[in-house]
N, C-alpha and C. Protein backbone atom coordinates (compact mmCIF):
# COMPACT_ATOMS: atom_id res chain seq x y z
N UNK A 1 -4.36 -11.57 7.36
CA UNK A 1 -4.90 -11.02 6.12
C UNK A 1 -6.02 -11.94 5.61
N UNK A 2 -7.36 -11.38 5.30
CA UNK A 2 -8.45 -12.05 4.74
C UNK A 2 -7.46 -13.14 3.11
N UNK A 3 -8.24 -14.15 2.85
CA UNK A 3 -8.43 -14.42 2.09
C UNK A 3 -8.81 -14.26 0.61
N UNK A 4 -8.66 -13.93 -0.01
CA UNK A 4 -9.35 -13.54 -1.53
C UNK A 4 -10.17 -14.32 -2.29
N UNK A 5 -11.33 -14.11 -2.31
CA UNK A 5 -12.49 -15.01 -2.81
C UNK A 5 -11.95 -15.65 -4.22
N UNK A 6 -11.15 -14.83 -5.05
CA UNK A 6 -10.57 -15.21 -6.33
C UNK A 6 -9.29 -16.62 -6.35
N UNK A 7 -8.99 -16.36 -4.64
CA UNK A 7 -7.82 -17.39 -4.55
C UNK A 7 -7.98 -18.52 -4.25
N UNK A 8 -9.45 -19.10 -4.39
CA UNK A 8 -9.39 -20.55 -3.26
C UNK A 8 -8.55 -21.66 -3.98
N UNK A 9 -8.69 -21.62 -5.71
CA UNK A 9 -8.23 -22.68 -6.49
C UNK A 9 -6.62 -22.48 -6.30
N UNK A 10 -6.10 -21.23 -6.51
CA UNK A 10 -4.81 -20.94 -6.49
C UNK A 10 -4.14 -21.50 -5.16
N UNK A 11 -4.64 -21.24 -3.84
CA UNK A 11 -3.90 -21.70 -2.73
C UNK A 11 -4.12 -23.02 -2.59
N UNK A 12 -5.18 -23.56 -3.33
CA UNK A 12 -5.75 -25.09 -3.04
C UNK A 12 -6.37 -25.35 -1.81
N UNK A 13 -7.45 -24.27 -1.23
CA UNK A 13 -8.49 -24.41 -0.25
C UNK A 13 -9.94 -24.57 -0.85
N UNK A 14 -10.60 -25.25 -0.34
CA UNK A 14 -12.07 -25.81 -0.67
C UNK A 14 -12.57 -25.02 -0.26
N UNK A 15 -12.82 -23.98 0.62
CA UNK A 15 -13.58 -22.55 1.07
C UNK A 15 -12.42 -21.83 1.60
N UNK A 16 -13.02 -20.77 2.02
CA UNK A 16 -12.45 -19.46 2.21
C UNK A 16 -12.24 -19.26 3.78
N UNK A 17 -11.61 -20.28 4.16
CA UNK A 17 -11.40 -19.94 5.81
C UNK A 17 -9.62 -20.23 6.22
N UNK A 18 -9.53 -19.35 6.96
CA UNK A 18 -7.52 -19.36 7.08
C UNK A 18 -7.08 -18.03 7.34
N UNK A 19 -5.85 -18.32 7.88
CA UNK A 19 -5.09 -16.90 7.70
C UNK A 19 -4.35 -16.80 7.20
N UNK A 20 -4.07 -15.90 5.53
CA UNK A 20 -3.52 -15.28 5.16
C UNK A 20 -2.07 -14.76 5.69
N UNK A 21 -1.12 -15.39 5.85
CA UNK A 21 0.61 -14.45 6.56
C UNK A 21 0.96 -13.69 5.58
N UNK A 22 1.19 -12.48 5.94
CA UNK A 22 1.51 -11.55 5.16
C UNK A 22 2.96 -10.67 4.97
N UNK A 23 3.21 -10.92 6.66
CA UNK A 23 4.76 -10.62 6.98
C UNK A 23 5.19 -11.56 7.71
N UNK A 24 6.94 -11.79 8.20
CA UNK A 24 6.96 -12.80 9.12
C UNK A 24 8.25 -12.25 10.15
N UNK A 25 7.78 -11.16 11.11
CA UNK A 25 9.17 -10.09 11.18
C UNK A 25 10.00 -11.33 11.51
N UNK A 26 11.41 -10.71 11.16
CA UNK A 26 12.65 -11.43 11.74
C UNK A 26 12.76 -11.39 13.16
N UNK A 27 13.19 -13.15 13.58
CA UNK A 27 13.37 -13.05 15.06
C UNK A 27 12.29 -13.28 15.89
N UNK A 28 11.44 -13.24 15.37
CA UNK A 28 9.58 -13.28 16.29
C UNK A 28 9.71 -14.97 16.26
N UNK A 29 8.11 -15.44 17.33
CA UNK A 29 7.72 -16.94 17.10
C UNK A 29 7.45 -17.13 15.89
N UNK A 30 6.75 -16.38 15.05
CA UNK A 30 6.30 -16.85 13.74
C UNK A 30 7.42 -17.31 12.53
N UNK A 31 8.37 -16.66 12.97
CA UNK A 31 10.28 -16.74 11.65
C UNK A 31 10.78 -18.05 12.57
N UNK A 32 10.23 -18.25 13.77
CA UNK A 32 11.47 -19.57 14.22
C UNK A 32 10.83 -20.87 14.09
N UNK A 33 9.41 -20.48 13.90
CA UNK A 33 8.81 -21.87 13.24
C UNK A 33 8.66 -21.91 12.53
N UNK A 34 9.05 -21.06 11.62
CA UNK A 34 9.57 -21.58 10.04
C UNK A 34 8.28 -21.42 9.20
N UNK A 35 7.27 -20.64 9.73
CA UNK A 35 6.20 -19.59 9.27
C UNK A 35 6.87 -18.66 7.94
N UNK A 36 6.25 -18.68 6.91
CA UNK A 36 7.12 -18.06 5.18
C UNK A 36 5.61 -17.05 5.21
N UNK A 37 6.02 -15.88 4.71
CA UNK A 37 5.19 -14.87 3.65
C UNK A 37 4.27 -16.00 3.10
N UNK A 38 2.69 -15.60 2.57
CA UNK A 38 1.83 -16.12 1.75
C UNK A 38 1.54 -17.97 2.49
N UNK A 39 1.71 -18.40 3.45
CA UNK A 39 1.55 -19.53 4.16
C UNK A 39 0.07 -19.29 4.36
N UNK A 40 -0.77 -19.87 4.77
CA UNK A 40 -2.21 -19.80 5.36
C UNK A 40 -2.46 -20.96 6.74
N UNK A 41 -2.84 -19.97 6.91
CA UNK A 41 -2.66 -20.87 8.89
C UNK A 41 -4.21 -21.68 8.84
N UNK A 42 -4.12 -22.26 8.63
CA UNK A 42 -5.83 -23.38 9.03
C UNK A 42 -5.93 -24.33 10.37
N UNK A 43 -4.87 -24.07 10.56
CA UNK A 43 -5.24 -24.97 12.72
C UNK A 43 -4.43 -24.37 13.08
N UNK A 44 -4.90 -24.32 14.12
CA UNK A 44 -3.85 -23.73 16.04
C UNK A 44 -4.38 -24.41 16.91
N UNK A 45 -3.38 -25.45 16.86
CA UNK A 45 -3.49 -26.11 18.43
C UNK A 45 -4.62 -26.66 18.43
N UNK A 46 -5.03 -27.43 17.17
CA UNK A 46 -6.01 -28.55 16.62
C UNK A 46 -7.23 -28.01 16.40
N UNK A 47 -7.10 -26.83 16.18
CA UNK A 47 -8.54 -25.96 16.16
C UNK A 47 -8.48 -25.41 15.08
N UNK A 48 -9.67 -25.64 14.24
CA UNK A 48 -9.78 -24.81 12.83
C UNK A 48 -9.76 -23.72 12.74
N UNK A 49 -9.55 -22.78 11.77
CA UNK A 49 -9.15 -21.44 12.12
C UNK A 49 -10.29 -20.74 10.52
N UNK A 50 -10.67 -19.68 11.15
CA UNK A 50 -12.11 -19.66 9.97
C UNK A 50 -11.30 -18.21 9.72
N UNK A 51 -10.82 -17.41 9.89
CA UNK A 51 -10.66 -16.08 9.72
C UNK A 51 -9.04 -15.96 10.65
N UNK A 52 -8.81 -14.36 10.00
CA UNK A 52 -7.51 -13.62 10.85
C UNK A 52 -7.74 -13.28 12.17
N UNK A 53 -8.65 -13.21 12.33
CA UNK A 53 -9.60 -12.44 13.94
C UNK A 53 -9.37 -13.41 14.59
N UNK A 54 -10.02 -14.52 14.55
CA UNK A 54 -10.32 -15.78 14.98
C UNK A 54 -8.80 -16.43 15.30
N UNK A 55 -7.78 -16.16 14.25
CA UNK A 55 -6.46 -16.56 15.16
C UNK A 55 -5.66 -15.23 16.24
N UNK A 56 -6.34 -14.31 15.48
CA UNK A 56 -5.53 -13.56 17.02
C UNK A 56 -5.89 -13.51 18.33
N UNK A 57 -7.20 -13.85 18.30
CA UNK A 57 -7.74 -14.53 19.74
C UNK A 57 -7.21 -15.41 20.72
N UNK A 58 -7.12 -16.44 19.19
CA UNK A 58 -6.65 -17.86 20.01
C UNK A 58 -5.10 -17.76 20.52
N UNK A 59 -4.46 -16.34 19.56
CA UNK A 59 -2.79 -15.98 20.07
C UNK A 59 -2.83 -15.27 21.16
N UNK A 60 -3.59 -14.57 21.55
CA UNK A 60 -3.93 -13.94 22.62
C UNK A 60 -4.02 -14.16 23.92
N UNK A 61 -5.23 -15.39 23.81
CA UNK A 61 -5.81 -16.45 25.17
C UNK A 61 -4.56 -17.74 25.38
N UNK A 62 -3.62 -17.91 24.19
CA UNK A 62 -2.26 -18.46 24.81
C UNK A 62 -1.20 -18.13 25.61
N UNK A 63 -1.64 -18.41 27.04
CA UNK A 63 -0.07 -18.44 27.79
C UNK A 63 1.18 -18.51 27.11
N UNK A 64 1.79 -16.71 27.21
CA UNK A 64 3.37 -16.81 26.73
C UNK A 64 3.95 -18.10 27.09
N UNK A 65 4.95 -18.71 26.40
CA UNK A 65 5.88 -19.54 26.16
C UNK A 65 5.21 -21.18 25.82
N UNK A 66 4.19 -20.94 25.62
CA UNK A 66 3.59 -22.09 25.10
C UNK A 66 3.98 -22.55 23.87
N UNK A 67 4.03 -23.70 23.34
CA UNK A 67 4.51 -24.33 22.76
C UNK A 67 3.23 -25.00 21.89
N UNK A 68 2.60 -24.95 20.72
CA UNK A 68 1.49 -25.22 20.24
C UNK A 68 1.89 -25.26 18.80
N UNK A 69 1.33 -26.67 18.44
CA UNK A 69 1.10 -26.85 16.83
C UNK A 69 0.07 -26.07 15.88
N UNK A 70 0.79 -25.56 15.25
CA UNK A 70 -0.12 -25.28 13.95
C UNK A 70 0.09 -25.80 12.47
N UNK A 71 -1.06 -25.59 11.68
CA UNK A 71 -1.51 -26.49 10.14
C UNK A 71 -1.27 -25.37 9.58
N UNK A 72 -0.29 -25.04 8.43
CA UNK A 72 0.04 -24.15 7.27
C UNK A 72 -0.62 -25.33 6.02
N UNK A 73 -0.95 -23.93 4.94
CA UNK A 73 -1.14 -24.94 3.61
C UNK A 73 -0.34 -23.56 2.89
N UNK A 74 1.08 -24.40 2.38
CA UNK A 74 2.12 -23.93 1.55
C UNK A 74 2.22 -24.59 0.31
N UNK A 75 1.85 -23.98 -0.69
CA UNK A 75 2.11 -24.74 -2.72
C UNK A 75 1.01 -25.88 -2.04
N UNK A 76 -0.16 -25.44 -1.95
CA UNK A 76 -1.13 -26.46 -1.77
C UNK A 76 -0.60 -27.60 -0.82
N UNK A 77 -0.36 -27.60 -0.43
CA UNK A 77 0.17 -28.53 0.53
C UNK A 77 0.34 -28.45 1.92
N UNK A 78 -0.18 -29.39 3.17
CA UNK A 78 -0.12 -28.99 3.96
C UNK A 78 0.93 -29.54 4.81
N UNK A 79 1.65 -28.32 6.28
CA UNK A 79 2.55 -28.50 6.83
C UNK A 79 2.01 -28.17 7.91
N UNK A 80 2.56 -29.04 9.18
CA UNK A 80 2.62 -28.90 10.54
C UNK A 80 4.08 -28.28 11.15
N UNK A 81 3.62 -27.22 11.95
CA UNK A 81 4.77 -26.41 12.49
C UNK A 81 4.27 -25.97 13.59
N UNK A 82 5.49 -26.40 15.04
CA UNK A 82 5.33 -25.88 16.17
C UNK A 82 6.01 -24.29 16.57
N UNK A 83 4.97 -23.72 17.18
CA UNK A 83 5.09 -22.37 17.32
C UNK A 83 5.16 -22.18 19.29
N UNK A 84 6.40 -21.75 19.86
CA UNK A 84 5.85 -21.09 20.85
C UNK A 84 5.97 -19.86 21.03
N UNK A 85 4.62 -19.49 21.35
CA UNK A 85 4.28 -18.37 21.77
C UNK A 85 4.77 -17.35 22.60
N UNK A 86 5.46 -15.96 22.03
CA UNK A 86 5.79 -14.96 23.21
C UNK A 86 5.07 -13.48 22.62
N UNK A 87 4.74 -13.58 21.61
CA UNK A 87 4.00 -12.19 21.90
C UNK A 87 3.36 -12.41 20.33
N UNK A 88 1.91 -11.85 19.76
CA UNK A 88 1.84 -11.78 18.44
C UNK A 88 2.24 -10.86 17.32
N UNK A 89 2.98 -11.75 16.61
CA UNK A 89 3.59 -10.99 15.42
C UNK A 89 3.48 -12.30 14.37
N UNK A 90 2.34 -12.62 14.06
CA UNK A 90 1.83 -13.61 12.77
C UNK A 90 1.94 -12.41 11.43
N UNK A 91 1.16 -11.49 12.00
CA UNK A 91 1.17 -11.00 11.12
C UNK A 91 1.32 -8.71 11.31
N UNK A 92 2.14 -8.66 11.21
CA UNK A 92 3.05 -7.08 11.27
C UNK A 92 1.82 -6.09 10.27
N UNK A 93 1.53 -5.14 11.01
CA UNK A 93 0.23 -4.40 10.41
C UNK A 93 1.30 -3.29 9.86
N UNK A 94 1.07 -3.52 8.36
CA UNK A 94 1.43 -1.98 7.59
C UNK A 94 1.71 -1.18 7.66
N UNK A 95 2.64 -0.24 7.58
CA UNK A 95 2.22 0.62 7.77
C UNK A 95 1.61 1.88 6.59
N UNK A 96 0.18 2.11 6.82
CA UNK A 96 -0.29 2.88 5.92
C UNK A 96 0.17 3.86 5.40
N UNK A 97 1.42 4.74 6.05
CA UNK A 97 1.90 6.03 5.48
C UNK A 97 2.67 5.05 4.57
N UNK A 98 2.34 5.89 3.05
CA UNK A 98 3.48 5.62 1.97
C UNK A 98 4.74 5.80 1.98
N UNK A 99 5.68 5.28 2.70
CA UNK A 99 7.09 6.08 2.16
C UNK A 99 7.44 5.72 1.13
N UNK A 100 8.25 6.36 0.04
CA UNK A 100 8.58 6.13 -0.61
C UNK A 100 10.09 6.41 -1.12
N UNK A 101 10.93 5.49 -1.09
CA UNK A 101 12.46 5.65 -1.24
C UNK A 101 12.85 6.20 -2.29
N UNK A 102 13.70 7.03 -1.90
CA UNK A 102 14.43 7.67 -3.55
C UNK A 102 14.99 6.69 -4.25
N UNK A 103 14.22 7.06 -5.80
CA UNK A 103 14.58 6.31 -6.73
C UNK A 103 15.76 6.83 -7.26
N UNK A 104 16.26 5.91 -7.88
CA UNK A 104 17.44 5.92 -8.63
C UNK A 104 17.19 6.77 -10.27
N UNK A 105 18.03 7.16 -10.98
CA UNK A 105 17.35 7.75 -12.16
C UNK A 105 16.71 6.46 -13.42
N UNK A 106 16.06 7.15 -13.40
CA UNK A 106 15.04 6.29 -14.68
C UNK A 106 16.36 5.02 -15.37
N UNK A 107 15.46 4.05 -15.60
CA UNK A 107 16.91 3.32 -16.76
C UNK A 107 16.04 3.15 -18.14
N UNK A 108 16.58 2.96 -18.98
CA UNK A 108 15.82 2.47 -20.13
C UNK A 108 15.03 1.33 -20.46
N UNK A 109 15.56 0.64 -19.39
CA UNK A 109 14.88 -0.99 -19.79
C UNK A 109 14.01 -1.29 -18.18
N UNK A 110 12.73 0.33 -18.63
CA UNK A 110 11.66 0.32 -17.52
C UNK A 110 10.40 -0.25 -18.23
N UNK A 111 9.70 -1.48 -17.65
CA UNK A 111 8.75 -2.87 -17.98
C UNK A 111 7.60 -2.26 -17.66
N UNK A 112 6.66 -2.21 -18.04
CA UNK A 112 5.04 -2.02 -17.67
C UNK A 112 4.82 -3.59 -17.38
N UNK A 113 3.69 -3.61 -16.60
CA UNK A 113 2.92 -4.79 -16.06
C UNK A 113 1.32 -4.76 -16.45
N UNK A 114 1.12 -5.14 -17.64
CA UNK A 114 -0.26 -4.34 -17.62
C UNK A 114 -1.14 -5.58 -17.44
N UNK A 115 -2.03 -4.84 -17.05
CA UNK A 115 -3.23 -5.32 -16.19
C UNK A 115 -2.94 -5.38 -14.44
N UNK A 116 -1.81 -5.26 -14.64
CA UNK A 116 -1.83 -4.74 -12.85
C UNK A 116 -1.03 -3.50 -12.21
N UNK A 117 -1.24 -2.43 -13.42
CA UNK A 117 -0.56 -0.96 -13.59
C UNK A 117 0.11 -0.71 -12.78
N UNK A 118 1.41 -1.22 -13.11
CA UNK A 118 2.83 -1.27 -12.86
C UNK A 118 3.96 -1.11 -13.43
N UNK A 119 4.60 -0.08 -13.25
CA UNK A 119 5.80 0.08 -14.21
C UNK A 119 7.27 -0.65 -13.35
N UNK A 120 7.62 -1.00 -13.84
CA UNK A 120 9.30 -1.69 -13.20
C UNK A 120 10.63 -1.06 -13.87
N UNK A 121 11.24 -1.38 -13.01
CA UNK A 121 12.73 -1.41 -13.67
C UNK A 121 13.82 -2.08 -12.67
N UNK A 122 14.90 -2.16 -13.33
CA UNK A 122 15.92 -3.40 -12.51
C UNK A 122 16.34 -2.49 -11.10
N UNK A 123 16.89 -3.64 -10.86
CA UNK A 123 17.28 -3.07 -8.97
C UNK A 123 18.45 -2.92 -9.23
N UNK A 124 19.52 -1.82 -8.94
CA UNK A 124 20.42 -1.23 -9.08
C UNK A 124 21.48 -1.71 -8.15
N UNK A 125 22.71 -1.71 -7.59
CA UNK A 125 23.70 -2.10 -6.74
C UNK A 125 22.89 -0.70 -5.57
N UNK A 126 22.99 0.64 -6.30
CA UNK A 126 22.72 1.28 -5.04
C UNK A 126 21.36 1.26 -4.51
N UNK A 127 20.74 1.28 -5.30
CA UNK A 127 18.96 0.95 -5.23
C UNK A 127 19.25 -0.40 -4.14
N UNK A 128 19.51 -1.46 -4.35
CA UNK A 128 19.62 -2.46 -3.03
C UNK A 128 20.44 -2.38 -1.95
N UNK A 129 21.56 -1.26 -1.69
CA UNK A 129 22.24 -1.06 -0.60
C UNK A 129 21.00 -0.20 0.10
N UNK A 130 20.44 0.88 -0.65
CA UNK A 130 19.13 1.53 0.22
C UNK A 130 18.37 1.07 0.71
N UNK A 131 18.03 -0.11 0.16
CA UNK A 131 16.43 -0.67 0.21
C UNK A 131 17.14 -2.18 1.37
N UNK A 132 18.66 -2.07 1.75
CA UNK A 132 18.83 -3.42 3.10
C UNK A 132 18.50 -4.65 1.90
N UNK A 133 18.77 -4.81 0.64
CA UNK A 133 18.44 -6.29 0.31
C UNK A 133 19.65 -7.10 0.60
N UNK A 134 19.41 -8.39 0.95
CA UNK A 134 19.98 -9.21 1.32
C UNK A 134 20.86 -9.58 -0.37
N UNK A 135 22.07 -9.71 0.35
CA UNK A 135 23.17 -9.92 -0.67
C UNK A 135 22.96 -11.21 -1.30
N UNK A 136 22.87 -10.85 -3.18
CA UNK A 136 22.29 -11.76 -3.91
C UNK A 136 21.28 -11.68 -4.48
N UNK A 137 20.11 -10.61 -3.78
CA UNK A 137 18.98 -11.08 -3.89
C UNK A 137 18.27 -10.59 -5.49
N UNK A 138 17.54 -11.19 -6.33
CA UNK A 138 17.23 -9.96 -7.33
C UNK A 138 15.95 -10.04 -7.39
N UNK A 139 15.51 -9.11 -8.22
CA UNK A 139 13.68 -8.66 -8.44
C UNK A 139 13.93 -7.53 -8.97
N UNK A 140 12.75 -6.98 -9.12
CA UNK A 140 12.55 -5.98 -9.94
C UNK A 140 11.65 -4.38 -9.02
N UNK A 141 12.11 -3.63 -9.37
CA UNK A 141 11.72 -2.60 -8.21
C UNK A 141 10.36 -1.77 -8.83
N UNK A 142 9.53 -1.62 -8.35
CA UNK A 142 7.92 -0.73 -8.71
C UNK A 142 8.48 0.88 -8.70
N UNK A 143 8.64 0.93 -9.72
CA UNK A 143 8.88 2.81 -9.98
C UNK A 143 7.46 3.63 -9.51
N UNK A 144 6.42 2.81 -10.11
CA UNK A 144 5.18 3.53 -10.76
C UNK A 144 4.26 2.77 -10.36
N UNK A 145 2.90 3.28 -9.52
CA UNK A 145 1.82 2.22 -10.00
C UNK A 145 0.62 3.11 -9.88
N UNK A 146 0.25 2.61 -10.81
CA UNK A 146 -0.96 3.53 -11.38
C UNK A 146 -2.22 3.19 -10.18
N UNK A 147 -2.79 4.67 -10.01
CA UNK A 147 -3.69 4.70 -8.95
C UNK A 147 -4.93 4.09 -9.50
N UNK A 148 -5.22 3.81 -10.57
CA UNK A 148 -6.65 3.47 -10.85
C UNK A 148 -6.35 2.21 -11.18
N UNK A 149 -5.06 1.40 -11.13
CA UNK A 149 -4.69 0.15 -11.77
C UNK A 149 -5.37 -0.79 -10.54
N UNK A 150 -4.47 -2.20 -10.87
CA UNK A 150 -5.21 -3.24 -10.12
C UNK A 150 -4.34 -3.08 -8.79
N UNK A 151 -2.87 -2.50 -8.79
CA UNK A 151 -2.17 -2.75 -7.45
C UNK A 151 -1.96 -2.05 -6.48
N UNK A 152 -3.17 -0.75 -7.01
CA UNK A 152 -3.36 0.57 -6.05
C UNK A 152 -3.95 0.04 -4.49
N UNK A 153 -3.47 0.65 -3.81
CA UNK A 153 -3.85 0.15 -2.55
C UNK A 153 -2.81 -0.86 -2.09
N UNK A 154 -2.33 -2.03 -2.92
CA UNK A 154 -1.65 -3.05 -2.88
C UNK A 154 -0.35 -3.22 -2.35
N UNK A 155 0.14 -2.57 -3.66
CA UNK A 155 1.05 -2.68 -3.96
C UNK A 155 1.72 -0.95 -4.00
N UNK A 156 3.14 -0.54 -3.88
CA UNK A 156 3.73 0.42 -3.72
C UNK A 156 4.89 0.81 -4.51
N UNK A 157 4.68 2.42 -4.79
CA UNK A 157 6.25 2.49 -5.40
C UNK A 157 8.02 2.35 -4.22
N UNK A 158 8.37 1.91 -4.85
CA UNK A 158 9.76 1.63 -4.16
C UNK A 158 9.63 -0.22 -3.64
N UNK A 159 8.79 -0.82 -3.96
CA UNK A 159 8.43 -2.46 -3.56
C UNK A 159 9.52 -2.83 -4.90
N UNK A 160 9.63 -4.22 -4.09
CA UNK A 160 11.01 -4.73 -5.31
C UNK A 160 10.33 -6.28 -4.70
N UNK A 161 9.95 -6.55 -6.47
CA UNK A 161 9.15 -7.60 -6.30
C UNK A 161 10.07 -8.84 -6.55
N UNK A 162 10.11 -9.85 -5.57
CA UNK A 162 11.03 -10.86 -5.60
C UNK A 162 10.80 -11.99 -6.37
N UNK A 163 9.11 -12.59 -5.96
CA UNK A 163 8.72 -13.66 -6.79
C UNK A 163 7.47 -13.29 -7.06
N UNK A 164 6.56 -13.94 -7.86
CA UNK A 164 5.42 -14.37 -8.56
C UNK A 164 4.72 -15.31 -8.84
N UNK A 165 3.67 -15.77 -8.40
CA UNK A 165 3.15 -17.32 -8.05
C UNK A 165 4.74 -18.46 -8.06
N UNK A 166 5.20 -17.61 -6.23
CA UNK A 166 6.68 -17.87 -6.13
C UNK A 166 7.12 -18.81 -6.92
N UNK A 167 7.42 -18.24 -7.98
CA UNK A 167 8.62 -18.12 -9.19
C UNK A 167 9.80 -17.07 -9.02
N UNK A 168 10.92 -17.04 -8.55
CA UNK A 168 11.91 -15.84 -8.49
C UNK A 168 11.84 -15.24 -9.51
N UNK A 169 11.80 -13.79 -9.10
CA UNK A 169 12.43 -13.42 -10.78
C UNK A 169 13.57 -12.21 -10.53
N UNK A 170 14.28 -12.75 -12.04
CA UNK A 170 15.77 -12.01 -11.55
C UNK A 170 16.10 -10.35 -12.29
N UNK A 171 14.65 -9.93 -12.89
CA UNK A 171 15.17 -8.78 -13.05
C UNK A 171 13.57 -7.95 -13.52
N UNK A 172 13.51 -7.06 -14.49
CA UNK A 172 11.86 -5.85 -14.59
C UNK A 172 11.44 -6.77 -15.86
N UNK A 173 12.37 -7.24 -16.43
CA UNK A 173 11.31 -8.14 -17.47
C UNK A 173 11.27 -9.37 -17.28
N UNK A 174 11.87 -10.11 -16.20
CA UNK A 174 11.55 -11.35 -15.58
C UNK A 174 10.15 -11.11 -15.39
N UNK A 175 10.36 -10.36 -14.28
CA UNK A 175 8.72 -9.76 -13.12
C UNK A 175 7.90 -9.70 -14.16
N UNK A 176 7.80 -9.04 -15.41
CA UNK A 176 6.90 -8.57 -16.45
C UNK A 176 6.35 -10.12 -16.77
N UNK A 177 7.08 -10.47 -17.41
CA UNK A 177 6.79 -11.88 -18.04
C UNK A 177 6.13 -12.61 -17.15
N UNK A 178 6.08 -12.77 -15.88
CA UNK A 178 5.64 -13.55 -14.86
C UNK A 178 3.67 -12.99 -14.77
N UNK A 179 4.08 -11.85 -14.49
CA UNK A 179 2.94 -11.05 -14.40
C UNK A 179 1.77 -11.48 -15.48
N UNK A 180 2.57 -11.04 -16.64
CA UNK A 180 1.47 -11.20 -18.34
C UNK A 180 1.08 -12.95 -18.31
N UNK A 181 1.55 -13.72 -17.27
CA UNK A 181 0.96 -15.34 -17.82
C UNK A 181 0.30 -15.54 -16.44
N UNK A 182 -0.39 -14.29 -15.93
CA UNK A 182 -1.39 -14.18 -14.63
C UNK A 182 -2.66 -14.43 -15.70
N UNK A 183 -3.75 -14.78 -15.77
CA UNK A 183 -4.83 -14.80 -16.42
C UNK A 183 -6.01 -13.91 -15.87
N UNK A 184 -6.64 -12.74 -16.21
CA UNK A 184 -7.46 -11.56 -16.19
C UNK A 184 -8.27 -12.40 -15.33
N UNK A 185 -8.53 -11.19 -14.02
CA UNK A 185 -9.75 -11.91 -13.08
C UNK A 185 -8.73 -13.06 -12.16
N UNK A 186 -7.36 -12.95 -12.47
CA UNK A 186 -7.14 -14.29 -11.12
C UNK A 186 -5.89 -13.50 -10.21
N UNK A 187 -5.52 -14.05 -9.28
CA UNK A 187 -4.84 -13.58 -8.09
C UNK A 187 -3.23 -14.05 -8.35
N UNK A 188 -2.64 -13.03 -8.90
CA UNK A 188 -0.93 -12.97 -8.25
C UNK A 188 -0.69 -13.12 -7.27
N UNK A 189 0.00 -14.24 -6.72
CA UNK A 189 0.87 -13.89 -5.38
C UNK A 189 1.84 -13.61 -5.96
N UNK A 190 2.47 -12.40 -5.37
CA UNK A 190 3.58 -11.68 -5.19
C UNK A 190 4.26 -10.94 -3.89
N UNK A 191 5.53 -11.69 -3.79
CA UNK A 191 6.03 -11.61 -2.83
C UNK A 191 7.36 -10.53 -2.93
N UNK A 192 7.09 -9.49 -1.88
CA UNK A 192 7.90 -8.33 -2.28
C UNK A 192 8.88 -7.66 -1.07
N UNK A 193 9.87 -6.97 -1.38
CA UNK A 193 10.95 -6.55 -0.58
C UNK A 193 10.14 -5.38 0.02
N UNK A 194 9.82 -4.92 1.33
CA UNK A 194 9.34 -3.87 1.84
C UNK A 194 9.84 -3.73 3.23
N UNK A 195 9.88 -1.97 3.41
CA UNK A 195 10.27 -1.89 4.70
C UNK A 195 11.49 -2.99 5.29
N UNK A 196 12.36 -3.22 4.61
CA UNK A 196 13.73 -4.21 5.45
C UNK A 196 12.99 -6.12 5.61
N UNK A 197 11.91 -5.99 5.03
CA UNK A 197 11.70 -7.57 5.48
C UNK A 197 10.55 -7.88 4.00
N UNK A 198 10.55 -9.34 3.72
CA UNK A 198 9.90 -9.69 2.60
C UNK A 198 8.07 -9.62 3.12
N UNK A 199 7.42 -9.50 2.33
CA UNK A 199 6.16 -8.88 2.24
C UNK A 199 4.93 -9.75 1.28
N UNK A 200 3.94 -10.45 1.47
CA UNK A 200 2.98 -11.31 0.32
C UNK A 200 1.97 -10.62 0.44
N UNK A 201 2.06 -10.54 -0.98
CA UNK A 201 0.68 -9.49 -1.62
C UNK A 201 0.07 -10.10 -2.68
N UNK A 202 -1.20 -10.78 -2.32
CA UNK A 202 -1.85 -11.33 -3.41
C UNK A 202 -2.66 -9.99 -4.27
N UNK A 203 -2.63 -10.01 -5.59
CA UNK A 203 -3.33 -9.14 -6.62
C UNK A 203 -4.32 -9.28 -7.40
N UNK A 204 -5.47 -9.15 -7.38
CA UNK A 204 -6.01 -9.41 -8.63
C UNK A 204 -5.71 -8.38 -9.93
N UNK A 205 -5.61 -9.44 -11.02
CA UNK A 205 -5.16 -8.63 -12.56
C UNK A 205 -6.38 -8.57 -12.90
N UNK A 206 -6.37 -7.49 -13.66
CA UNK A 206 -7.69 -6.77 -14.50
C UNK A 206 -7.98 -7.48 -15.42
């Protein structure tokens, strides 16, 4: 996943070169080296990495079962993690059809997110037996998101947002509150329950 010109201060990069992890399927090279959602890959195998393109190449032209270091910068900070290589899955491509899971009925204590036109509400016992969340887990689930808002395209109804400039949050007005102390014009990371596996979606707020 590209970079966001709005994020360099937030991830703590001096320019705009890296890759973006966006998913990390379970079980792949990328989950056993300990590769997290929202990580940014800046070396492979001592080689700077300027773009997403530019590392799937270099995953590509690696002989399966190779064994090769790479440079993450996680909470500004950077980590070295060995990866070997058996097939690429850095990063799990979308899938563009919307599904969207049956919601549960409306509750009363449903949160708007404004400036990143989003409506929430809490995650239900059955709402998380549907949605495969891992036992324990809480966040707040996207009922609604407004097509002209900031998380159209982004972000999805039936997403159950876990953290926020990873901060957990444990319920629709956790998530809310997290959201409203985003400052207009800067980038949420938000990290969200999708499709059976966790998901980083940086946002810009309006």
């Amino acid at each position: 996943m590209a970079i966001p010109r709005e994020a360099l201060e937030d991830f703590g990069l001096k320019e705009r070169k890296g890759a973006l992890v966006s998913q990390v399927p379970s079980g792949g090279a990328a989950s056993k080296a300990g590769i997290e959602p929202g990580d940014i890959i800046v070396q492979y195998n001592g080689r700077p990495i300027a773009n997403s393109e530019e590392l799937v190449k270099m995953v590509v032209s690696t002989k399966p079962g190779t064994t090769v270091p790479i440079k993450v910068l996680r909470n500004k900070q950077e980590k070295t993690l060995n990866v070997t290589v058996d097939e690429l899955d850095l990063e799990a491509e979308q899938n563009a059809t919307r599904r969207t899971p049956q919601q549960d009925q409306p509750q009363a204590d449903a949160q708007g997110a404004g400036g990143f036109g989003l409506t929430l509400e809490n995650v239900t016992p059955q709402l998380a037996r549907r949605l495969a969340l891992p036992s324990g887990q809480t966040g707040a689930v996207i009922t609604e998101v407004d097509q002209d808002g900031a998380s159209a395209g982004f972000l999805r109804q039936g997403d159950v947002i876990l953290s926020v400039n990873r901060k957990a949050v444990a319920n629709a007005a956790d998530a809310a509150r997290e959201l409203a102390k985003v400052a207009s014009g800067r980038i949420a990371q938000i990290l969200v329950w999708r499709d059976r596996g966790e998901t980083f979606v940086p946002v810009k707020k309006d």
